[in-house]
Protein backbone atom coordinates (compact mmCIF):
# COMPACT_ATOMS: atom_id res chain seq x y z
CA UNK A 1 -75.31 -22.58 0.97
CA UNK A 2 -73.29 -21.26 -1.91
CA UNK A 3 -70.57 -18.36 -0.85
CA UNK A 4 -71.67 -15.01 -2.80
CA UNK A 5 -68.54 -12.67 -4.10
CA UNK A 6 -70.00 -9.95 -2.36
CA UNK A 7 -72.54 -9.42 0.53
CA UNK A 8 -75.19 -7.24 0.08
CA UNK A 9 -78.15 -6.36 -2.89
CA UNK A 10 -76.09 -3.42 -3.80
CA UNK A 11 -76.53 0.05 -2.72
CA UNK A 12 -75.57 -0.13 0.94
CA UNK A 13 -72.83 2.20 2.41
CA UNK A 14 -69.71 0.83 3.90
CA UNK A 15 -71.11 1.09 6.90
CA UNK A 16 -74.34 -0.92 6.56
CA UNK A 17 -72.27 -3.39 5.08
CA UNK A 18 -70.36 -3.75 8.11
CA UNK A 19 -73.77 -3.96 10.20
CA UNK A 20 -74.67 -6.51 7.94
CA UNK A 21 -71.27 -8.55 8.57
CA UNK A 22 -71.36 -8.74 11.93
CA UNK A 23 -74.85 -9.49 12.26
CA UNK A 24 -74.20 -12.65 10.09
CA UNK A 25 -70.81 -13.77 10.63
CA UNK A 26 -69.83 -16.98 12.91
CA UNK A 27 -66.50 -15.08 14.13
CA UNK A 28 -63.89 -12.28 12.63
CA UNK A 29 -60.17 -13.11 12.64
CA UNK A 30 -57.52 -10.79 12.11
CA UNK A 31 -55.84 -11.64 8.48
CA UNK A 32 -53.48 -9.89 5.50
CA UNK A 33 -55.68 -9.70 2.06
CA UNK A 34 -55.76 -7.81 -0.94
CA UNK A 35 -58.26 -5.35 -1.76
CA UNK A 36 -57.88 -4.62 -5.27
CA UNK A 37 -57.71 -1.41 -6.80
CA UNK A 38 -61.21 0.80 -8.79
CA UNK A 39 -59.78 1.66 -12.93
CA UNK A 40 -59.86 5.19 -11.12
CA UNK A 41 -57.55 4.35 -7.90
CA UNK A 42 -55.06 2.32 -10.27
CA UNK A 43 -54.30 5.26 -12.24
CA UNK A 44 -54.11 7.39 -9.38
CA UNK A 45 -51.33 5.26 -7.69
CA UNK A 46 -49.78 4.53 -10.95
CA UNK A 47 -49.39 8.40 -11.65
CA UNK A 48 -47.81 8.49 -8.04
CA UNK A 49 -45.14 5.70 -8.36
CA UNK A 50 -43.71 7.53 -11.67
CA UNK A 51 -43.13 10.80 -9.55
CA UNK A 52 -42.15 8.54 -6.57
CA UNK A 53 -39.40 6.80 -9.17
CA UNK A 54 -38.69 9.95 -10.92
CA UNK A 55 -37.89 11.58 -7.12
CA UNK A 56 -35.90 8.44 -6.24
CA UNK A 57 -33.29 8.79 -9.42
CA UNK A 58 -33.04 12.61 -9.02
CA UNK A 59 -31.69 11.63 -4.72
CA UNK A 60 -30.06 8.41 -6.10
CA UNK A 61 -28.08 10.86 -8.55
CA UNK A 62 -27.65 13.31 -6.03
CA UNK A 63 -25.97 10.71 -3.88
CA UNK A 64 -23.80 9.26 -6.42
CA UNK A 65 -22.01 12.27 -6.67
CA UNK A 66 -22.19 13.30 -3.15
CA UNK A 67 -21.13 9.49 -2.28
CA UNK A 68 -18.35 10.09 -5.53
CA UNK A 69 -17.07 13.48 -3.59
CA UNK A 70 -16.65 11.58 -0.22
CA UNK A 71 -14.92 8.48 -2.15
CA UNK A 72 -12.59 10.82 -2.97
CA UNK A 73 -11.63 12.37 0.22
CA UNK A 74 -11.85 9.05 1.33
CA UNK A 75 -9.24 7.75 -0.69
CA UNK A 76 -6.12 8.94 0.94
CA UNK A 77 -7.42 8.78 4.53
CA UNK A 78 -7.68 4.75 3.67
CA UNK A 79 -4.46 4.84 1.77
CA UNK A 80 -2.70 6.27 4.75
CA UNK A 81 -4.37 3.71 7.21
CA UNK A 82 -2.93 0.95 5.18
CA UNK A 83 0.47 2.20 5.08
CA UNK A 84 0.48 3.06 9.15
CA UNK A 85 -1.10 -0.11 9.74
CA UNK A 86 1.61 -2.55 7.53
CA UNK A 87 4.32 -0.24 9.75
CA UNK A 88 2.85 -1.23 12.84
CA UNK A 89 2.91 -4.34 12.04
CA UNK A 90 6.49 -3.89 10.99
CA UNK A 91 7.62 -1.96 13.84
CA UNK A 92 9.00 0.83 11.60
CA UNK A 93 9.40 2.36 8.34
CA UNK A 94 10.39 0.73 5.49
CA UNK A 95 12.84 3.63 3.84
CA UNK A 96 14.47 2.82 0.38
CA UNK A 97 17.92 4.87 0.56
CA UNK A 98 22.06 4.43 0.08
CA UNK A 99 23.40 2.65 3.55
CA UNK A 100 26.90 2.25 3.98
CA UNK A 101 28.78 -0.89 3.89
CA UNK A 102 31.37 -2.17 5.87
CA UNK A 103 33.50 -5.25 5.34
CA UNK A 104 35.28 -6.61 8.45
CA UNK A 105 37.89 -9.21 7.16
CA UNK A 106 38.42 -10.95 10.52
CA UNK A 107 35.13 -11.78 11.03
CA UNK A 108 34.21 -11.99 7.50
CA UNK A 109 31.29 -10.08 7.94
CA UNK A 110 29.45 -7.42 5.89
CA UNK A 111 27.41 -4.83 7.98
CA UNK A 112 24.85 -2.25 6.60
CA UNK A 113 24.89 1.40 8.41
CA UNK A 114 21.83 4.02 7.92
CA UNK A 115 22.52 7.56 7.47
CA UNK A 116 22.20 7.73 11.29
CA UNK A 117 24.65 5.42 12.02
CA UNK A 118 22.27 2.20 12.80
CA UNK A 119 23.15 -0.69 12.36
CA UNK A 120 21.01 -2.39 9.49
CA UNK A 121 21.87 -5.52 8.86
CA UNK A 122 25.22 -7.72 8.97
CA UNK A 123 25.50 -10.69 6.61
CA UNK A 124 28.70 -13.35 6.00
CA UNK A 125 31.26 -12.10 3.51
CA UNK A 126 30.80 -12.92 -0.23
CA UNK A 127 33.69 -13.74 -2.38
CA UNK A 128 33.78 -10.67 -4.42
CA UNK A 129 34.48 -9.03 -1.32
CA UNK A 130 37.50 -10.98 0.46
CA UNK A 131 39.55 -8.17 -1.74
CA UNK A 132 41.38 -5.54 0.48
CA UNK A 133 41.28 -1.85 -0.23
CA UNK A 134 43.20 1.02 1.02
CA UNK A 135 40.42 2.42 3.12
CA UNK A 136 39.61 -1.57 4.32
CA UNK A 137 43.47 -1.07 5.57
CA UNK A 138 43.32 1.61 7.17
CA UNK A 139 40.63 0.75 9.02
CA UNK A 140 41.59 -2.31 9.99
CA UNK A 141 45.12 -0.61 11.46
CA UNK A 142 47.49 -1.92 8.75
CA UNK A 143 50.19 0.43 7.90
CA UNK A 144 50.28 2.13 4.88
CA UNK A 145 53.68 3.23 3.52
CA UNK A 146 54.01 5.67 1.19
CA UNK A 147 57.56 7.00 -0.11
CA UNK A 148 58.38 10.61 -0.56
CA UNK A 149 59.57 12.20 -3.40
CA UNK A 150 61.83 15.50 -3.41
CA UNK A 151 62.34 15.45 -6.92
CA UNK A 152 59.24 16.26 -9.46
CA UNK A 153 60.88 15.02 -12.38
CA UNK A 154 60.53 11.40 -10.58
CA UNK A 155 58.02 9.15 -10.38
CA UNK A 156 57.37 6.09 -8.26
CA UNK A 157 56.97 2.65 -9.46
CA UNK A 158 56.36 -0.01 -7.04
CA UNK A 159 55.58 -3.71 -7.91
CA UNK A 160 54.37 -6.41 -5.51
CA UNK A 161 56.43 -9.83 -4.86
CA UNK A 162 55.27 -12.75 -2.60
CA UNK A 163 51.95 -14.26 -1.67
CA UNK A 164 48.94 -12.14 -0.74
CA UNK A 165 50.00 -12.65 3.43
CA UNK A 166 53.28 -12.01 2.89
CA UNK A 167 53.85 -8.90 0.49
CA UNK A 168 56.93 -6.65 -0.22
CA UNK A 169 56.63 -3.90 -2.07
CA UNK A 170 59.77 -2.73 -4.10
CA UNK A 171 59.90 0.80 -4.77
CA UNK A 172 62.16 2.32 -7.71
CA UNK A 173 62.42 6.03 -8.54
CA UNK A 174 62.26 6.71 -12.22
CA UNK A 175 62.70 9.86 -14.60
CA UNK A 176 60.00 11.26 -16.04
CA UNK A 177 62.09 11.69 -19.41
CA UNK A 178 62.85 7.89 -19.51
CA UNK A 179 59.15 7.24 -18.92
CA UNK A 180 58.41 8.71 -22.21
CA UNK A 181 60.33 7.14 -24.34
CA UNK A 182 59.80 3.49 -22.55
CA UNK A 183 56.33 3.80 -24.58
């Protein structure tokens, strides 16, 4: 027996159609199809996607600028969880600010000081800095001689002789008239 497209002579409701089918059929099973659409309910559904889509890019617009608005406050909160996260990690924060520097000659040691007073960092003496000043000798107890002068016409000359561990100074008073003309 050939399989007909349809069951029925035409004219039955759905439900004598059913009647019909179960009457005749060897057993139902449960199973996905498609039941294709009348001219009239294609229309019908085609009408309803355009004012689904046209309701779905009016939200989806909406929520751009809702999602661009909480991007926005967004932003910092993330931009501040990054920077307290890398100074966990760290242990601290990473300040960029003048230290003070301070050159022990015995050791031969440079150390870094904060503005507090903490220690920073200490490295080993480079060569530009093996030179003494006047505040590296006082602080490192040397004594510093310096000659008075009662008369304000005079000024002092000094001039260093000897190697750099064993230096004399020689001190000379000289007029401030002769000065002038010596140039």
């Amino acid at each position: 027996m050939k399989m007909k497209d349809f069951i029925g002579i035409g004219g039955e409701t759905p439900e004598e159609i059913l009647e019909i089918l179960q009457a005749n059929a060897d057993d139902t099973e449960e199973m996905a199809y498609l039941d294709y659409f009348t001219q009239e309910e294609l229309e019908e559904e085609n009408s309803k996607l355009i004012d689904n889509l046209v309701d779905y890019e009016k939200l989806n617009d909406e929520f751009d600028n809702v999602k661009k608005d909480y991007n926005a406050k967004l932003k910092p909160l993330k931009e501040r969880n990054k920077l307290a996260l890398k100074q966990v990690k760290m242990g601290g924060i990473e300040l960029k600010e003048h230290v003070y520097k301070f050159i022990n000659h015995e050791d031969k040691q440079v150390s870094f000081y904060s503005k507090k007073g903490i220690l920073i960092q200490t490295r080993p003496q480079l060569p530009s800095e093996r030179q003494t000043t006047i505040i590296k000798a006082i602080r490192s107890n040397e004594a510093v001689k310096t000659p008075y002068v009662e008369d304000p016409n005079k000024r002092i000359e000094s001039s260093k002789t000897g190697t750099s561990d064993d230096v004399e100074k020689d001190y000379r008073f000289i007029d401030k008239d002769d000065d002038d003309k010596a140039f």
